[in-house]
N, C-alpha and C. Protein backbone atom coordinates (compact mmCIF):
# COMPACT_ATOMS: atom_id res chain seq x y z
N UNK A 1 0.83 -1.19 0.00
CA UNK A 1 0.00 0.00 0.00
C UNK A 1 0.87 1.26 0.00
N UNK A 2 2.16 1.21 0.89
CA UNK A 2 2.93 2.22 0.97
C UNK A 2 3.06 2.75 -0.32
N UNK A 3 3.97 1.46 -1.46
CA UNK A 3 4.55 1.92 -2.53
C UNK A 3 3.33 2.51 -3.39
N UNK A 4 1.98 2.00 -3.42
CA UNK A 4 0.82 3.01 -4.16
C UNK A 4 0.96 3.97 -4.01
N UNK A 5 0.96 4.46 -2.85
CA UNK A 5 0.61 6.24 -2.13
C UNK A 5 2.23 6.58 -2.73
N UNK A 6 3.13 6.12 -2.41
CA UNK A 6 4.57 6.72 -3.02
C UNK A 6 3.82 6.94 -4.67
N UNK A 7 3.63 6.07 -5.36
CA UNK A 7 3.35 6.18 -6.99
C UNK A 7 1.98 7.54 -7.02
N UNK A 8 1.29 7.90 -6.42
CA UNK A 8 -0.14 8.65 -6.25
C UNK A 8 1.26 10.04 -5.77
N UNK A 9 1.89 10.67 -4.86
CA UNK A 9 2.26 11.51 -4.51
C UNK A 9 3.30 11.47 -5.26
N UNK A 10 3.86 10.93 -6.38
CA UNK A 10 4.91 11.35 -7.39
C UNK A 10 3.94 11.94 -8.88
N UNK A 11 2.96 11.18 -8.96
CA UNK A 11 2.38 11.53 -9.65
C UNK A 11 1.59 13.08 -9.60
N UNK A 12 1.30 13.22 -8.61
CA UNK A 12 0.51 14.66 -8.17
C UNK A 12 1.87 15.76 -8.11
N UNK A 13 2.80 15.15 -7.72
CA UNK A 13 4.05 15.89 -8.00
C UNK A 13 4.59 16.58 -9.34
N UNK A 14 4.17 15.93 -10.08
CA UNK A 14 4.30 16.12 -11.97
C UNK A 14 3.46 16.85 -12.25
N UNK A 15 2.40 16.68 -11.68
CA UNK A 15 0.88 17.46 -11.89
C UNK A 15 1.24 18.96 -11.51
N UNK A 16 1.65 18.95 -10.01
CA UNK A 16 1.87 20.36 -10.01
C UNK A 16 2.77 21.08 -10.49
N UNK A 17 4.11 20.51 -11.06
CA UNK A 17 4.81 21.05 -12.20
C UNK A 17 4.42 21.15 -13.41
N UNK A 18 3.37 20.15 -14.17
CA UNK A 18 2.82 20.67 -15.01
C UNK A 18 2.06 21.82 -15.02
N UNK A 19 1.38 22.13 -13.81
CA UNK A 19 0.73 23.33 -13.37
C UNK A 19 1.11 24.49 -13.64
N UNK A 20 1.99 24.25 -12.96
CA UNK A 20 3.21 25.68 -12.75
C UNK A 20 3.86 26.14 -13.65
N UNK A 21 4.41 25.08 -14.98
CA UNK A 21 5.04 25.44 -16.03
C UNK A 21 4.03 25.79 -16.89
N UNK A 22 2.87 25.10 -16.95
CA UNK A 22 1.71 25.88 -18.19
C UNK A 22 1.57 27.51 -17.50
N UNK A 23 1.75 27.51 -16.58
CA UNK A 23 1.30 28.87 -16.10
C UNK A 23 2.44 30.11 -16.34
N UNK A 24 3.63 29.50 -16.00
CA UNK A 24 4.66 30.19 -16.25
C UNK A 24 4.88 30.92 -17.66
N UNK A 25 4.29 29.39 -18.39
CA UNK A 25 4.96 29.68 -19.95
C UNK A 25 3.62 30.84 -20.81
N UNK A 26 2.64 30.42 -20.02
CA UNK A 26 1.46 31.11 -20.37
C UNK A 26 1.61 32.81 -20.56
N UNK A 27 2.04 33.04 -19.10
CA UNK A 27 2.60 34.37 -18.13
C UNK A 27 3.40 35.03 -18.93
N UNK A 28 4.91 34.56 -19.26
CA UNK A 28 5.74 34.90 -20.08
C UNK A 28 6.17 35.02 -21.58
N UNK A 29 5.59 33.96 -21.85
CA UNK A 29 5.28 33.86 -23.51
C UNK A 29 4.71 33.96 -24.20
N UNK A 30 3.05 33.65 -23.63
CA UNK A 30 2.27 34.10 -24.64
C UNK A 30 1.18 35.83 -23.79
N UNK A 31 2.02 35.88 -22.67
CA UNK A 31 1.04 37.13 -22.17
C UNK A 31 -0.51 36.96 -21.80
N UNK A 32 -0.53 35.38 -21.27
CA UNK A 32 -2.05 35.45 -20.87
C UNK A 32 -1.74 33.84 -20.14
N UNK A 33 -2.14 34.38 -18.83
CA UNK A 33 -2.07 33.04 -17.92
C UNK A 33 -3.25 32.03 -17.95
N UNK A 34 -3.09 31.23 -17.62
CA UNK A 34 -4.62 30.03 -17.38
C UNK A 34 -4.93 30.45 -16.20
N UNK A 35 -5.80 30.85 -15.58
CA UNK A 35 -6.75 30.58 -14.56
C UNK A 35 -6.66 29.12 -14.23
N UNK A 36 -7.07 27.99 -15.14
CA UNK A 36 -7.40 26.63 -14.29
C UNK A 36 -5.72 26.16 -13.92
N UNK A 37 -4.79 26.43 -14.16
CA UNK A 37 -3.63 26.30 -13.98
C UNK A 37 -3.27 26.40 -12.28
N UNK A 38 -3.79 27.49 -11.89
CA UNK A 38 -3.58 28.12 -10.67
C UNK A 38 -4.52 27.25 -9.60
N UNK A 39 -5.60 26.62 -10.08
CA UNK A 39 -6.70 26.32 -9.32
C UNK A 39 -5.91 24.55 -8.86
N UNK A 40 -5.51 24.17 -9.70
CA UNK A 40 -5.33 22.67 -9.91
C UNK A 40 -4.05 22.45 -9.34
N UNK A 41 -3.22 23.69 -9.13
CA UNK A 41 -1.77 23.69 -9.06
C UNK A 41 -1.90 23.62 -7.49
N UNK A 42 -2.96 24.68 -6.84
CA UNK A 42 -3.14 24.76 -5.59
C UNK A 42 -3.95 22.93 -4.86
N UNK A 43 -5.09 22.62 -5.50
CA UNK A 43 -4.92 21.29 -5.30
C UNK A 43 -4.43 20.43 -5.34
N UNK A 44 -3.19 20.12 -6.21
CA UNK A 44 -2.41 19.08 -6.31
C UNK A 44 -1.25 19.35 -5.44
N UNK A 45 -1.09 20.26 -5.13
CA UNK A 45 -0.33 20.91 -3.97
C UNK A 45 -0.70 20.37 -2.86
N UNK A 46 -1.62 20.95 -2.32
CA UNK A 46 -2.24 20.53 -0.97
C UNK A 46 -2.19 18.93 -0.96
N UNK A 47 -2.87 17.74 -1.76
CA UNK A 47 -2.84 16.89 -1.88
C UNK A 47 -1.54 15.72 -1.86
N UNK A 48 -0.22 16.53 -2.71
CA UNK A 48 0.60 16.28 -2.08
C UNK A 48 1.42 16.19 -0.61
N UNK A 49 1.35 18.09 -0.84
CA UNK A 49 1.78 17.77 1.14
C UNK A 49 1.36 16.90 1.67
N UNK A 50 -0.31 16.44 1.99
CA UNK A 50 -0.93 15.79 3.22
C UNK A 50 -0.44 14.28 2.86
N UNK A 51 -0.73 13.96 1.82
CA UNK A 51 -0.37 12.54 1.41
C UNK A 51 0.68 12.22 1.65
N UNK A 52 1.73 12.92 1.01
CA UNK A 52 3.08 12.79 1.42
C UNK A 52 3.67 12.62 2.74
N UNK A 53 3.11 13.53 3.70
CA UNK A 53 3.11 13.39 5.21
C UNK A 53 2.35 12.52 5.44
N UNK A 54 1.46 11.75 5.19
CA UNK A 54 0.97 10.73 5.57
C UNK A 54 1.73 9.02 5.26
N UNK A 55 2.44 9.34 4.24
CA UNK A 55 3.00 8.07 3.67
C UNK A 55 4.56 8.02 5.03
N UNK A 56 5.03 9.22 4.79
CA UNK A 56 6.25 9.34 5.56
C UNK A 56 5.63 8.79 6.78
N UNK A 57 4.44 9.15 7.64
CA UNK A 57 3.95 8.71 8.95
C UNK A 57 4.17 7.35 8.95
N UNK A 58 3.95 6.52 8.13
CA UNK A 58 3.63 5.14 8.02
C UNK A 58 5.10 4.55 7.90
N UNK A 59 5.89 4.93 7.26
CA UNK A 59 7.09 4.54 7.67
C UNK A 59 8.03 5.27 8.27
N UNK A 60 7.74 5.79 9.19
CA UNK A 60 8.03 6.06 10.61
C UNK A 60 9.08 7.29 10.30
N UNK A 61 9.22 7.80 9.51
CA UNK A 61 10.24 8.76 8.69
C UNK A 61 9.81 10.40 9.13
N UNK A 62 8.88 10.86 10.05
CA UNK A 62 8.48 11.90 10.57
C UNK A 62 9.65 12.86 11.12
N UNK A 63 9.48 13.84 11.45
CA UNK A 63 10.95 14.66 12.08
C UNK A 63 10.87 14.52 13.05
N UNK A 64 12.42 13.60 13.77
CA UNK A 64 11.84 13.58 15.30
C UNK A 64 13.56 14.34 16.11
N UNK A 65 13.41 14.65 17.37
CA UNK A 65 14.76 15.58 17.68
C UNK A 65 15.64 14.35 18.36
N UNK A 66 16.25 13.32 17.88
CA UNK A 66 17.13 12.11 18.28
C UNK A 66 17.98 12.95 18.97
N UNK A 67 18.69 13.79 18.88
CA UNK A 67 20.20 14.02 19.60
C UNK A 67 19.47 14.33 21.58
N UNK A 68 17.96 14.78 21.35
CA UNK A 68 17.33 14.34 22.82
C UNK A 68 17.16 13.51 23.16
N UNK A 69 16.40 12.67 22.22
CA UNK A 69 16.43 11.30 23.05
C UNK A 69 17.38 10.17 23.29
N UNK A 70 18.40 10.48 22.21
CA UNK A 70 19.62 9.86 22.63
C UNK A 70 20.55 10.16 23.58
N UNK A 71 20.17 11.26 23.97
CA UNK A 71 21.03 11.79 25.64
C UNK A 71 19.94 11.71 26.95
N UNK A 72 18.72 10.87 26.72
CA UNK A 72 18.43 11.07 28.15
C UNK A 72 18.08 9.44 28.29
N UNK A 73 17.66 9.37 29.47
CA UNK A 73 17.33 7.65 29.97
C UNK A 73 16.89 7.35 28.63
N UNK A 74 16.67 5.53 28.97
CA UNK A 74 15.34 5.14 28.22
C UNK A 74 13.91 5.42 28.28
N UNK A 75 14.14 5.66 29.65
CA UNK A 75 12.46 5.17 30.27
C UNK A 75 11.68 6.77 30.25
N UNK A 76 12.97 7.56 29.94
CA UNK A 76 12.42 8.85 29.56
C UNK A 76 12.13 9.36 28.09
N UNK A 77 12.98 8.46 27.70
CA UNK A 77 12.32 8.65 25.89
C UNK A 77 11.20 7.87 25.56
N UNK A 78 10.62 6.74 26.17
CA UNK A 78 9.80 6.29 26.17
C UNK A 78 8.52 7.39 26.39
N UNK A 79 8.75 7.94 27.22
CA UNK A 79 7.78 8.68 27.97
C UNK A 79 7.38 9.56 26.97
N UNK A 80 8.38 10.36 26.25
CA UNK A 80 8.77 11.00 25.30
C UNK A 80 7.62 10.80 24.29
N UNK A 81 7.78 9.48 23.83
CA UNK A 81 7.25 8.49 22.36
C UNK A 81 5.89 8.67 23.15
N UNK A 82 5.34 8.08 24.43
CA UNK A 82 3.73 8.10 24.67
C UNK A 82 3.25 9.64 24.67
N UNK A 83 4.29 11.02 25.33
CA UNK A 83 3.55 12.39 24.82
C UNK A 83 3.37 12.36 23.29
N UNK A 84 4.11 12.14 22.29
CA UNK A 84 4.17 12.28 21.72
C UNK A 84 3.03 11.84 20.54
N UNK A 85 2.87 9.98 20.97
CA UNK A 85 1.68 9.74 20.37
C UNK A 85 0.11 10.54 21.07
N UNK A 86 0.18 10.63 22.06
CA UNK A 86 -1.03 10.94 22.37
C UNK A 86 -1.10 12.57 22.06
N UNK A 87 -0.42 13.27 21.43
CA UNK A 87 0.05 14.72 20.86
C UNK A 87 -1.09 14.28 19.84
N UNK A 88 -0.45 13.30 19.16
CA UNK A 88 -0.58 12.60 17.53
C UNK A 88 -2.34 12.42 17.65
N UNK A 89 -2.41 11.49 18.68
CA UNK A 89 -4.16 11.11 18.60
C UNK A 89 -5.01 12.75 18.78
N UNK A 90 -4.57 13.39 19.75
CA UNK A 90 -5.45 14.52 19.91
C UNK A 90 -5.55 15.05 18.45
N UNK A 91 -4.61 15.24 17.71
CA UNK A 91 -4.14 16.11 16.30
C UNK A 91 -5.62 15.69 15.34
N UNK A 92 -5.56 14.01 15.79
CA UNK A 92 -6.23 13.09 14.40
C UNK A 92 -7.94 13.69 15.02
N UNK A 93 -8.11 13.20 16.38
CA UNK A 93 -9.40 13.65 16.99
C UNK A 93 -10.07 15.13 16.63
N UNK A 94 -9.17 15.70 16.04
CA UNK A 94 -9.58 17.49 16.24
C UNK A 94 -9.82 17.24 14.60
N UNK A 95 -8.86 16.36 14.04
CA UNK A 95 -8.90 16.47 12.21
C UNK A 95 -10.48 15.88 12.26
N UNK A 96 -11.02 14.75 12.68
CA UNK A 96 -11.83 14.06 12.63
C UNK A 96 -13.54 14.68 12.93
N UNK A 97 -12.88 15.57 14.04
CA UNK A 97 -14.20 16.36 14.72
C UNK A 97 -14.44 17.37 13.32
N UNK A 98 -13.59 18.65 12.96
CA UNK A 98 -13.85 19.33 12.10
C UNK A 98 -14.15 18.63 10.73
N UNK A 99 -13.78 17.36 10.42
CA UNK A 99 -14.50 16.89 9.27
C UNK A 99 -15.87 16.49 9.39
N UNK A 100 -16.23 16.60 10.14
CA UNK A 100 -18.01 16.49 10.33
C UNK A 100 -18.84 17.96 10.09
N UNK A 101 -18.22 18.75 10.59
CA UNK A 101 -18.37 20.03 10.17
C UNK A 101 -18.39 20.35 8.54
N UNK A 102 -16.95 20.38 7.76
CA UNK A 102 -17.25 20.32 6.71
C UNK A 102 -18.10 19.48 6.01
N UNK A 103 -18.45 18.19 6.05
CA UNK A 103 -19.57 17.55 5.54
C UNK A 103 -21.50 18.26 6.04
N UNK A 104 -21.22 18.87 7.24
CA UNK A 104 -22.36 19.48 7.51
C UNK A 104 -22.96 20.16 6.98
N UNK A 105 -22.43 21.21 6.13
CA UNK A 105 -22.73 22.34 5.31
C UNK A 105 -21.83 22.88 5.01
N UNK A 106 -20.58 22.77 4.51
CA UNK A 106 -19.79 23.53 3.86
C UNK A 106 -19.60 23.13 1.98
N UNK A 107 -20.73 24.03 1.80
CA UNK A 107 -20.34 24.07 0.26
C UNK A 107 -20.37 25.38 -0.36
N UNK A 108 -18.88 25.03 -1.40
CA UNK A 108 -18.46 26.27 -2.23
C UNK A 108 -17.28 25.45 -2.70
N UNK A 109 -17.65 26.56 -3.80
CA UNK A 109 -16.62 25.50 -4.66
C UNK A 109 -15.67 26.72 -5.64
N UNK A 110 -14.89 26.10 -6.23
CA UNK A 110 -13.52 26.96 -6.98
C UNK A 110 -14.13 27.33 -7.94
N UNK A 111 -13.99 28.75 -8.40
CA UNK A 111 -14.07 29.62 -8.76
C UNK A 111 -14.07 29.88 -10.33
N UNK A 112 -13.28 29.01 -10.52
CA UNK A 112 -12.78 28.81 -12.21
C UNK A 112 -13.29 27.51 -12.68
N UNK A 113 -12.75 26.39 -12.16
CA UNK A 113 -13.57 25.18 -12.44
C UNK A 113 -14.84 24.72 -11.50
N UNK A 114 -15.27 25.34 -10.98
CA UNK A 114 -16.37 24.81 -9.88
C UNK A 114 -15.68 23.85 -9.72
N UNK A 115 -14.56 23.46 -8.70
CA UNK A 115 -14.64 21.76 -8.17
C UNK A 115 -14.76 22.02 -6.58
N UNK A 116 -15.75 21.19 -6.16
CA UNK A 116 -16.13 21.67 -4.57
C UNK A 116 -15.19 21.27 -4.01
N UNK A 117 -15.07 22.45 -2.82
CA UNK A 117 -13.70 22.77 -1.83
C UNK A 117 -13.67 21.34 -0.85
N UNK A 118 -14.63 20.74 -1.13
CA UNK A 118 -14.28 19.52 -0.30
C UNK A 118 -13.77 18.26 -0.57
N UNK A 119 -13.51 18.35 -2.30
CA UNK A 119 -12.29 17.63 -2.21
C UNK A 119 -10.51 17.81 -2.10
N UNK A 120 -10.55 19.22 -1.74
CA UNK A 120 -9.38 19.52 -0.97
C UNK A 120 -9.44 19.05 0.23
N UNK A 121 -10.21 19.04 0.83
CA UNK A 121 -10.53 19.37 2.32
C UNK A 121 -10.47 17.42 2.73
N UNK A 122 -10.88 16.67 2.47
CA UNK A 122 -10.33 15.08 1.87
C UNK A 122 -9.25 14.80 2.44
N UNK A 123 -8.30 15.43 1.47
CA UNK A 123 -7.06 15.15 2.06
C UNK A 123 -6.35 15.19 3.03
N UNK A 124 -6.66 16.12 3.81
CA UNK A 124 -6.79 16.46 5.55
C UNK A 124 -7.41 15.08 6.18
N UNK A 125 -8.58 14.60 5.49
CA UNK A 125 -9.15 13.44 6.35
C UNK A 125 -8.32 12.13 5.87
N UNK A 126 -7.55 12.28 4.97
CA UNK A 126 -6.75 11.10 4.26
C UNK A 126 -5.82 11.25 5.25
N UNK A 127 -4.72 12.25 5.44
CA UNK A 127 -3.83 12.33 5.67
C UNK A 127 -4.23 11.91 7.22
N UNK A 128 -5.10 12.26 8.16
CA UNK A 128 -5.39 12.29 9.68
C UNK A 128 -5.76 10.42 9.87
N UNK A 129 -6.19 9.93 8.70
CA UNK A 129 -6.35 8.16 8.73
C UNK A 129 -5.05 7.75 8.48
N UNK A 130 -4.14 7.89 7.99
CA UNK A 130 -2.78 7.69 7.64
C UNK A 130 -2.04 7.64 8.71
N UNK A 131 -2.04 8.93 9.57
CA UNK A 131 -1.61 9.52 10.71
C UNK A 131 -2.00 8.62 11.81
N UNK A 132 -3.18 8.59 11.94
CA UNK A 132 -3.73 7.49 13.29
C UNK A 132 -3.30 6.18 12.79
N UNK A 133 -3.36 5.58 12.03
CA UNK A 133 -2.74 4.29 11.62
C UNK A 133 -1.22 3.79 11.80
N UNK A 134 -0.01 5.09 11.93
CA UNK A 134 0.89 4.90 11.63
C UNK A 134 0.82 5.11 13.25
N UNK A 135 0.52 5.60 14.06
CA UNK A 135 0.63 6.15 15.54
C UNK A 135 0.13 4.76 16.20
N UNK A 136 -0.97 4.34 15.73
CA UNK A 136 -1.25 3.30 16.48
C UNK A 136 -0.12 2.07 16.36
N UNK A 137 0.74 1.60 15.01
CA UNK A 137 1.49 1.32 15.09
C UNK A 137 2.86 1.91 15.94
N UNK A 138 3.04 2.56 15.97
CA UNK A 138 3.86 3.18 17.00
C UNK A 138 3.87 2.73 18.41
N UNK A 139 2.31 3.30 18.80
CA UNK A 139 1.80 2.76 20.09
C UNK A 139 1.91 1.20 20.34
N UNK A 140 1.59 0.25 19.32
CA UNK A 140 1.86 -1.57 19.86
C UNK A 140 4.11 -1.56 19.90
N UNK A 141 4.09 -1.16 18.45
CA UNK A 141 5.81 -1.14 18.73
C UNK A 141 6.22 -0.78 19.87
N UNK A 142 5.91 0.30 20.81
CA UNK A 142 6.42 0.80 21.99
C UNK A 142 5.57 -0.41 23.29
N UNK A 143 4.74 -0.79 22.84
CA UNK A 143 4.25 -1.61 24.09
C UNK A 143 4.88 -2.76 23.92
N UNK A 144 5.10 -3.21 22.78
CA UNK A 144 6.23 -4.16 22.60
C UNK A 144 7.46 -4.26 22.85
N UNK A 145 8.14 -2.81 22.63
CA UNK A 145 9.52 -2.50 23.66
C UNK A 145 9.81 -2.44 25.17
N UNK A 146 8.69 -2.12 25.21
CA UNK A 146 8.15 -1.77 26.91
C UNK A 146 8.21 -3.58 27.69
N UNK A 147 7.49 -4.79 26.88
CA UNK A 147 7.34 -5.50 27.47
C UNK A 147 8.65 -6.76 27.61
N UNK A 148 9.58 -5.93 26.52
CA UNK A 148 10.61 -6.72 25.99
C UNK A 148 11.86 -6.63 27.55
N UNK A 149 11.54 -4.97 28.11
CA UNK A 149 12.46 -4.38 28.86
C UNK A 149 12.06 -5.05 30.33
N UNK A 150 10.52 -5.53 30.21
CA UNK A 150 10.36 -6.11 31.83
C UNK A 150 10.82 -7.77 32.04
């Protein structure tokens, strides 16, 4: 599944360079930009980031500050890893709560292509299932370290 989402966020990656260069070349060469250029560039954008941070979540590749936890106890970096996931769950809980909201009544849509703002808004809920998935793995790995140490 990983390597899909890797192939889906390289692909959206091209997308938004295609974006950017029709727009550029539009801008500069022929003196008249695309509008849908800008619209699609900003979604495939967004879609990347979250995805992308979501794939990295899953293989455990997140930014974390090692030169701390490699200078203090174990049992304090541990401690560390449980603020940290439960940082993570609150993050997903708050993503989760406000996506009920947007499904409630939030419609409007882009401007140039009408595409409703809520399939931007998706990706936030992609990325926050990604996120809790990779945390909960986290969470058994650490209870598994935990039980290895007693």
């Amino acid at each position: 599944m990983r390597k899909f989402l890797l192939v889906i966020v390289g692909l959206l990656t091209i997308a938004v360079f295609f974006c950017v260069t029709a727009n550029v070349f539009g801008r500069f060469v022929l003196n008249s930009s695309y509008p849908w250029a800008e619209e699609m560039s900003r979604f495939f954008f967004i879609w990347t980031v979250l995805l992308g941070a979501g794939v990295a979540c899953l293989g455990n590749e997140n930014v974390t500050l090692e030169f701390v936890r490699e200078r203090v106890p174990a049992i304090v970096g541990k401690l560390f890893d449980l603020i940290r996931i439960a940082v993570i769950y609150a993050i997903c809980i708050v993503i989760f709560l406000a996506w009920q909201d947007v499904l409630a009544g939030f419609v409007s849509f882009t401007p140039i292509l009408g595409i409703p703002h809520t399939w931007m808004f998706v990706a936030m809920l992609v990325f926050a299932v990604l996120m809790f998935l990779a945390n909960t793995l986290d969470l058994l790995r650490l209870g598994a370290g935990l039980k290895k140490e007693h």
